[in-house]
C-alpha atoms as a PDB file:
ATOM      1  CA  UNK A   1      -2.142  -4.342  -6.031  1.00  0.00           C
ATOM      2  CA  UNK A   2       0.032  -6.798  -4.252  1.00  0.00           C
ATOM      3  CA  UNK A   3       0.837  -8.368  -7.805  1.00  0.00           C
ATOM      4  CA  UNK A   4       2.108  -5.143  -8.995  1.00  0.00           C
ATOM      5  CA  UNK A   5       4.607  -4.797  -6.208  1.00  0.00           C
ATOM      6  CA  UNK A   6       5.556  -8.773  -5.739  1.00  0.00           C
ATOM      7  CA  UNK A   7       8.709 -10.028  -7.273  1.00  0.00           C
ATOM      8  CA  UNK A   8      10.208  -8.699 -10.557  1.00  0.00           C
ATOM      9  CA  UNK A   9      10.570 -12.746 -11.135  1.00  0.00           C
ATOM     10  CA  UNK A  10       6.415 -12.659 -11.247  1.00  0.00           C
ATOM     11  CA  UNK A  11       5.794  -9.550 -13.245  1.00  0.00           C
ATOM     12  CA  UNK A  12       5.829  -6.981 -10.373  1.00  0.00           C
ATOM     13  CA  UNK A  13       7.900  -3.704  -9.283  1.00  0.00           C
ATOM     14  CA  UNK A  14      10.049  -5.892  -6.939  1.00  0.00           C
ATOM     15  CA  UNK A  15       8.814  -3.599  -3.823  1.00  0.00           C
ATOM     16  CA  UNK A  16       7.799  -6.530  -1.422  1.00  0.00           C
ATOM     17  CA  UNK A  17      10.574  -9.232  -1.958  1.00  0.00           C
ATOM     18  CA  UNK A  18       9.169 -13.046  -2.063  1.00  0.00           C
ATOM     19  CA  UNK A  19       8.321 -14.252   1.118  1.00  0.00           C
ATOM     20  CA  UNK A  20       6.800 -11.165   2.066  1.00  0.00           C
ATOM     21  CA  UNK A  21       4.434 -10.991  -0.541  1.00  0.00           C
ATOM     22  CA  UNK A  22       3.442 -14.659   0.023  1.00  0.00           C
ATOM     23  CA  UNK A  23       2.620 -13.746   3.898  1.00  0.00           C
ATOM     24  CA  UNK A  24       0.645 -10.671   2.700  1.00  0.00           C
ATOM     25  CA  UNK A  25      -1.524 -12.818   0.170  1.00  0.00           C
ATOM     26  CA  UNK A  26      -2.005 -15.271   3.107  1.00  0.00           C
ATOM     27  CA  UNK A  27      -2.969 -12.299   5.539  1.00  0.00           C
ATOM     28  CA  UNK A  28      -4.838 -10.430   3.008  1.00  0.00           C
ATOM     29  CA  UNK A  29      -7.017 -13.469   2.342  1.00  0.00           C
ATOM     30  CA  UNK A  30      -8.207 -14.320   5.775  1.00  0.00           C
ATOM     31  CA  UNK A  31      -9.295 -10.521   6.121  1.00  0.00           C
ATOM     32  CA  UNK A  32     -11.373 -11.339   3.222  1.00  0.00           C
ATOM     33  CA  UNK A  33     -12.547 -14.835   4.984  1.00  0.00           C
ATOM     34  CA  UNK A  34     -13.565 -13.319   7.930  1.00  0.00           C
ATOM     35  CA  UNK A  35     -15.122 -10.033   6.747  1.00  0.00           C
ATOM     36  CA  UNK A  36     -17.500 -12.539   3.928  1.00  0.00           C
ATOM     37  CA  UNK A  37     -17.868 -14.845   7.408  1.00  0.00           C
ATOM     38  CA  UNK A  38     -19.604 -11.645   9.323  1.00  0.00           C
ATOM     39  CA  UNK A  39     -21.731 -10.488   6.381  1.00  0.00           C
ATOM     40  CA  UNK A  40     -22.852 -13.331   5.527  1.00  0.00           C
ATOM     41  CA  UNK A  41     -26.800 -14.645   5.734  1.00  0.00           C
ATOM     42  CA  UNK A  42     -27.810 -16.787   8.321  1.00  0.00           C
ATOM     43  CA  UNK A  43     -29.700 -20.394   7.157  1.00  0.00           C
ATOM     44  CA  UNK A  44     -32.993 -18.588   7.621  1.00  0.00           C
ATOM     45  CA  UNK A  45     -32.130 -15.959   5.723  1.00  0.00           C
ATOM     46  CA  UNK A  46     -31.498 -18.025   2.834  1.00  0.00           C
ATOM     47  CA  UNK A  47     -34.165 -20.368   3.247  1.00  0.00           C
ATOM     48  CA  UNK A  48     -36.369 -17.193   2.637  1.00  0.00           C
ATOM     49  CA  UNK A  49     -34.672 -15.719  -0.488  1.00  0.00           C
ATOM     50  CA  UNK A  50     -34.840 -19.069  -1.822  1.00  0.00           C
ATOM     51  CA  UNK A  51     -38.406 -19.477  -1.070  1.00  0.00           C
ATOM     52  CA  UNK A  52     -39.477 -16.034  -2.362  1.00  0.00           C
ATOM     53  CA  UNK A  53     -37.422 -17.191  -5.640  1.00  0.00           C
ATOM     54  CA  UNK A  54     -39.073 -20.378  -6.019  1.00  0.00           C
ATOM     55  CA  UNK A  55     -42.552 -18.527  -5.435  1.00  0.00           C
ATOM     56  CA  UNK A  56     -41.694 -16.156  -8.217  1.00  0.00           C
ATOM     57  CA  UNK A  57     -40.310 -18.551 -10.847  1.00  0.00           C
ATOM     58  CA  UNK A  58     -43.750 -20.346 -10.507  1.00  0.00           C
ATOM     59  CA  UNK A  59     -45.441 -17.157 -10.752  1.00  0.00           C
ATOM     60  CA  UNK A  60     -43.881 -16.570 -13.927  1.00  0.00           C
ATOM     61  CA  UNK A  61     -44.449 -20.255 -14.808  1.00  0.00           C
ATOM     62  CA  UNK A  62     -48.058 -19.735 -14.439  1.00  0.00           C
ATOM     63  CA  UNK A  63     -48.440 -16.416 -16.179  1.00  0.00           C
ATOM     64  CA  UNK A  64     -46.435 -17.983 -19.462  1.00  0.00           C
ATOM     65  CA  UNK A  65     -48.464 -20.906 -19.670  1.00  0.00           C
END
């Protein structure tokens, strides 16, 4: 979305001139930081998928052998 309306120099409708769009992008992708920051796991959390993981790729391991 904020390609198609950036500069008509970059492909886009020329709605938000160049600077603008730049400060958008910036904005735009610290919203994204901080929103993957709060739904992220915590090191436990992982720890456990990848322990579960492990657990099944030897199950698997076991059952093809």
């Amino acid at each position: 979305m904020l390609s198609y309306l950036s500069p008509t120099d970059f492909g886009g409708t020329g709605f938000f001139p160049f600077g603008l769009d730049v400060v958008l992008v910036a904005a735009f992708s610290i919203g994204i930081y901080y929103f993957a920051m709060s739904v992220r796991l915590t090191p436990e959390e992982v720890r456990s998928h990848v322990a579960d993981a492990r657990e099944e790729a030897e199950e698997e391991e076991d059952i093809t052998l």
